[in-house]
Protein backbone atom coordinates (compact mmCIF):
# COMPACT_ATOMS: atom_id res chain seq x y z
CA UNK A 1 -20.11 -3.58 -0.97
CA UNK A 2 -21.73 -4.70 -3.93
CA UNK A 3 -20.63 -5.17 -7.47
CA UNK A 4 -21.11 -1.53 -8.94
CA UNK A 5 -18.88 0.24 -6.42
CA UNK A 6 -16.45 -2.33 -6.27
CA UNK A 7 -13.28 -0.93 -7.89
CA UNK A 8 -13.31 -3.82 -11.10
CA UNK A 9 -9.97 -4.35 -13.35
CA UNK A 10 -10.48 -1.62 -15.79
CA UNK A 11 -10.64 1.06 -12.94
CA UNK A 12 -7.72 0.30 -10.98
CA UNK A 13 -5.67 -0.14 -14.62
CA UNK A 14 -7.01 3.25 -15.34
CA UNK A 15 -5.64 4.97 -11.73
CA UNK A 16 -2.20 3.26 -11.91
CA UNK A 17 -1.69 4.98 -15.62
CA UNK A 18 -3.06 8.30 -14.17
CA UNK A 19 -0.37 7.79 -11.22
CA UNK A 20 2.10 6.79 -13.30
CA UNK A 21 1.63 9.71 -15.62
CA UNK A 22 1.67 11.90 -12.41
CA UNK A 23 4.62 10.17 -11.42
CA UNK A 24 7.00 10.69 -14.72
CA UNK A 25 5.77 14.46 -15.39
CA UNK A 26 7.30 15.17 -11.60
CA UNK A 27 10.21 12.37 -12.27
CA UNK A 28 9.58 10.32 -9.55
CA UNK A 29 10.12 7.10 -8.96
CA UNK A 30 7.71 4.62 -6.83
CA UNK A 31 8.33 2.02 -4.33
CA UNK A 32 5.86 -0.10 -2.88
CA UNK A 33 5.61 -2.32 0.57
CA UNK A 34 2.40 -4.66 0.61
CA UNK A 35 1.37 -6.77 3.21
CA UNK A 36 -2.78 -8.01 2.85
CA UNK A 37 -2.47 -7.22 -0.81
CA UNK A 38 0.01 -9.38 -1.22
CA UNK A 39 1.99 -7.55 -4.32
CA UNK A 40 -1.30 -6.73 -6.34
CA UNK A 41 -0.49 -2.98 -6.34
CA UNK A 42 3.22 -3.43 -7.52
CA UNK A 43 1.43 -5.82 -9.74
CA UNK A 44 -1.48 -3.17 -11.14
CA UNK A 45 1.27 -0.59 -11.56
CA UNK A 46 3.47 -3.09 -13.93
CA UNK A 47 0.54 -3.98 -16.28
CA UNK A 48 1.23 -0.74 -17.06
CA UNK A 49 3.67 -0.45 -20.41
CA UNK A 50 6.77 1.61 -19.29
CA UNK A 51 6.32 1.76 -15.82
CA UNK A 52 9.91 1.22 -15.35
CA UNK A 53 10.11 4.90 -16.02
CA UNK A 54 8.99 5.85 -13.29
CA UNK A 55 8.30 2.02 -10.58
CA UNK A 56 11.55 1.51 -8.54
CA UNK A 57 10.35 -1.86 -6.56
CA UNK A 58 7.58 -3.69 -4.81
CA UNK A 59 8.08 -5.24 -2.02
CA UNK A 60 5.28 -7.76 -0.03
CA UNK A 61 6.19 -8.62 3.46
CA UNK A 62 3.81 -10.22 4.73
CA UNK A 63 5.46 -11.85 8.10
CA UNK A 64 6.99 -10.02 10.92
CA UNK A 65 10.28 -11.16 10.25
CA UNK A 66 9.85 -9.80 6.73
CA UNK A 67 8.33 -6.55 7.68
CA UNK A 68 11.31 -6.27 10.32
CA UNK A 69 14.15 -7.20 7.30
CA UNK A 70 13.15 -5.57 4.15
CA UNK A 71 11.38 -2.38 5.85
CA UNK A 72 12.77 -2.05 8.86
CA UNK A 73 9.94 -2.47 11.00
CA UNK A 74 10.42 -2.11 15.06
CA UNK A 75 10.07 -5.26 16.61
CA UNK A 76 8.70 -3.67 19.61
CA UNK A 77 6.43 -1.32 17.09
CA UNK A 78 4.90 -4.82 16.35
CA UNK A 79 5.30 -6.16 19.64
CA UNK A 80 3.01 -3.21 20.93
CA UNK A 81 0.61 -2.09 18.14
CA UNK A 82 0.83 -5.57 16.18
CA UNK A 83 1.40 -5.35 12.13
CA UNK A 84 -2.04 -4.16 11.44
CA UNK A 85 -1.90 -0.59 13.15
CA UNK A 86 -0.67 3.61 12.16
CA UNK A 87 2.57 2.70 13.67
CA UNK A 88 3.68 -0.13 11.54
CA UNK A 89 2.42 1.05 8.19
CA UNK A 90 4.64 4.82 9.22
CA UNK A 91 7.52 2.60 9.70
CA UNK A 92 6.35 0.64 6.46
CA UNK A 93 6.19 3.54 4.43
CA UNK A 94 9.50 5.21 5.47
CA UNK A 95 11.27 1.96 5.37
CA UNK A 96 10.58 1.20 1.63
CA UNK A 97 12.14 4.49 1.12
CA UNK A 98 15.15 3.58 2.82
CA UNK A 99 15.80 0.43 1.23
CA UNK A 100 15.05 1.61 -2.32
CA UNK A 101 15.63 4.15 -4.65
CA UNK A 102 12.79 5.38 -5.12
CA UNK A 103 11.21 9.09 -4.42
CA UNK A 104 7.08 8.32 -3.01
CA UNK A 105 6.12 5.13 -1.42
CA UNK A 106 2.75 3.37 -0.41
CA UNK A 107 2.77 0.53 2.22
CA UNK A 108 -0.38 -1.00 3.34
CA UNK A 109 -1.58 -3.41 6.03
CA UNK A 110 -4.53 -4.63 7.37
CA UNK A 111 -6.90 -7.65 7.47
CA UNK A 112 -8.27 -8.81 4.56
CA UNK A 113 -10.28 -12.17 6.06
CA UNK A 114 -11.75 -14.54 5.94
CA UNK A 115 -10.22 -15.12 9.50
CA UNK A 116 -7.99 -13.09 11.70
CA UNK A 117 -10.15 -10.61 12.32
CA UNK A 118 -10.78 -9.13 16.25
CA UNK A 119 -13.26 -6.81 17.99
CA UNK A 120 -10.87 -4.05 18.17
CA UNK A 121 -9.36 -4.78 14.52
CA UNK A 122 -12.23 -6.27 12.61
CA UNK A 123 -11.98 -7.49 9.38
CA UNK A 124 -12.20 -4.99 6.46
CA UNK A 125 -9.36 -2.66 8.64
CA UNK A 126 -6.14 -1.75 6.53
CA UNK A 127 -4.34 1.27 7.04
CA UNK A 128 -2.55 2.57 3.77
CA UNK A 129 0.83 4.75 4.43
CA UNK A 130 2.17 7.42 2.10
CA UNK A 131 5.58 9.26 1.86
CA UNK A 132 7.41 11.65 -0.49
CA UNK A 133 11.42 11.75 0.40
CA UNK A 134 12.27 14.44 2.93
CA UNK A 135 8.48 14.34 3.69
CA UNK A 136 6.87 13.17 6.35
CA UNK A 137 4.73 10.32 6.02
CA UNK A 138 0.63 10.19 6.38
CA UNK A 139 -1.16 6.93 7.22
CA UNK A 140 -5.07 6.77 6.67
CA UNK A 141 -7.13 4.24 8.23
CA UNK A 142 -10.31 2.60 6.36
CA UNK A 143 -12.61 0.11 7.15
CA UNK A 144 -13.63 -1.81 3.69
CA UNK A 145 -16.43 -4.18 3.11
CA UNK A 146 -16.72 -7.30 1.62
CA UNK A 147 -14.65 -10.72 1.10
CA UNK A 148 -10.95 -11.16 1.33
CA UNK A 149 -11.06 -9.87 -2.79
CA UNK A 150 -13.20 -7.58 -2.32
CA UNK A 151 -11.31 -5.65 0.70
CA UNK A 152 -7.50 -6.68 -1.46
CA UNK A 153 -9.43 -4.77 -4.43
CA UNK A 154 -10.59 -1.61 -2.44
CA UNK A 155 -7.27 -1.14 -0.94
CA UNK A 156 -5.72 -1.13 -4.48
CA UNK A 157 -7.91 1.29 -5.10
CA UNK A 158 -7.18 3.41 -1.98
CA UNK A 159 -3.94 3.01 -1.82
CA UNK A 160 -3.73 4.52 -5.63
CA UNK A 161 -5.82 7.32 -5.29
CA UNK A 162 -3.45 8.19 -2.55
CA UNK A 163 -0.39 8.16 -4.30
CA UNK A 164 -2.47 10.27 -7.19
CA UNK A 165 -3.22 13.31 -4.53
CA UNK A 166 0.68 13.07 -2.74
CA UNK A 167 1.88 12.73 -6.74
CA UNK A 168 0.28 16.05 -7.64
């Protein structure tokens, strides 16, 4: 990916005002649950001023155990489709409902690099999760280019625009 596409600072400021905007017309509050980006969503959505009108809680779990204690994660849904899969980032997503107060969620997972990438899960793969309470949840699956930044960056980006559609 090179350096026009990639989503830079200014965008991904402007998306997380449009979402929160989105957000506090509809009064609903947002929870997020970040594993490969490490709390940089939560993080985008708080340089926004007043986001605690309408941002609930972050949440990055980045280990097993933590997915398994803050989200309530299946150890066997690990076990069997490892953290980087639809499964876990469902269970992501509904879990950071369930532990918060919040209304929508976003959860995201995947491999960011430089290392821990595998034939069947290369690096670049995240899946991003989405929920509304009482909804059901939909997980997307995207394969982003670039280094470990560049991947973090475009799942910001993604995982935004996602909460901007379930939002409106």
């Amino acid at each position: 990916m090179d350096s026009r596409t990639l989503p830079n600072d200014d965008l991904l400021h402007q998306l997380a005002e449009q979402v929160g905007a989105a957000l506090q017309a509809r009064h609903l509050m947002l929870a997020t649950a970040e594993s490969c980006t490490g709390g940089w969503i939560a993080k985008t959505i708080t340089d926004i001023p007043g986001c605690s009108g309408w941002f609930d809680c972050g949440m990055a779990a980045y280990s097993y155990e933590a997915k398994q204690a803050l989200l309530g994660v299946r150890p066997e849904t690990l076990t069997e489709h490892g953290a980087v899969s639809r499964e876990t980032v469902m269970e992501m997503v509904s879990g950071a409902l369930v532990t918060s107060g919040a209304s929508i969620a976003v959860a995201v997972t995947g491999i960011a690099g430089p290392g821990g990438g595998t034939p069947d899960k290369p690096l670049g793969t995240v899946w991003i999760g989405w929920k509304r309470r009482g909804g059901y949840p939909k997980a997307e699956l995207f394969h982003f280019d670039g280094d470990r930044d560049s991947v973090r960056r475009q799942t910001v980006e993604a995982s935004l625009q996602g909460l901007l559609k379930l939002a409106q």
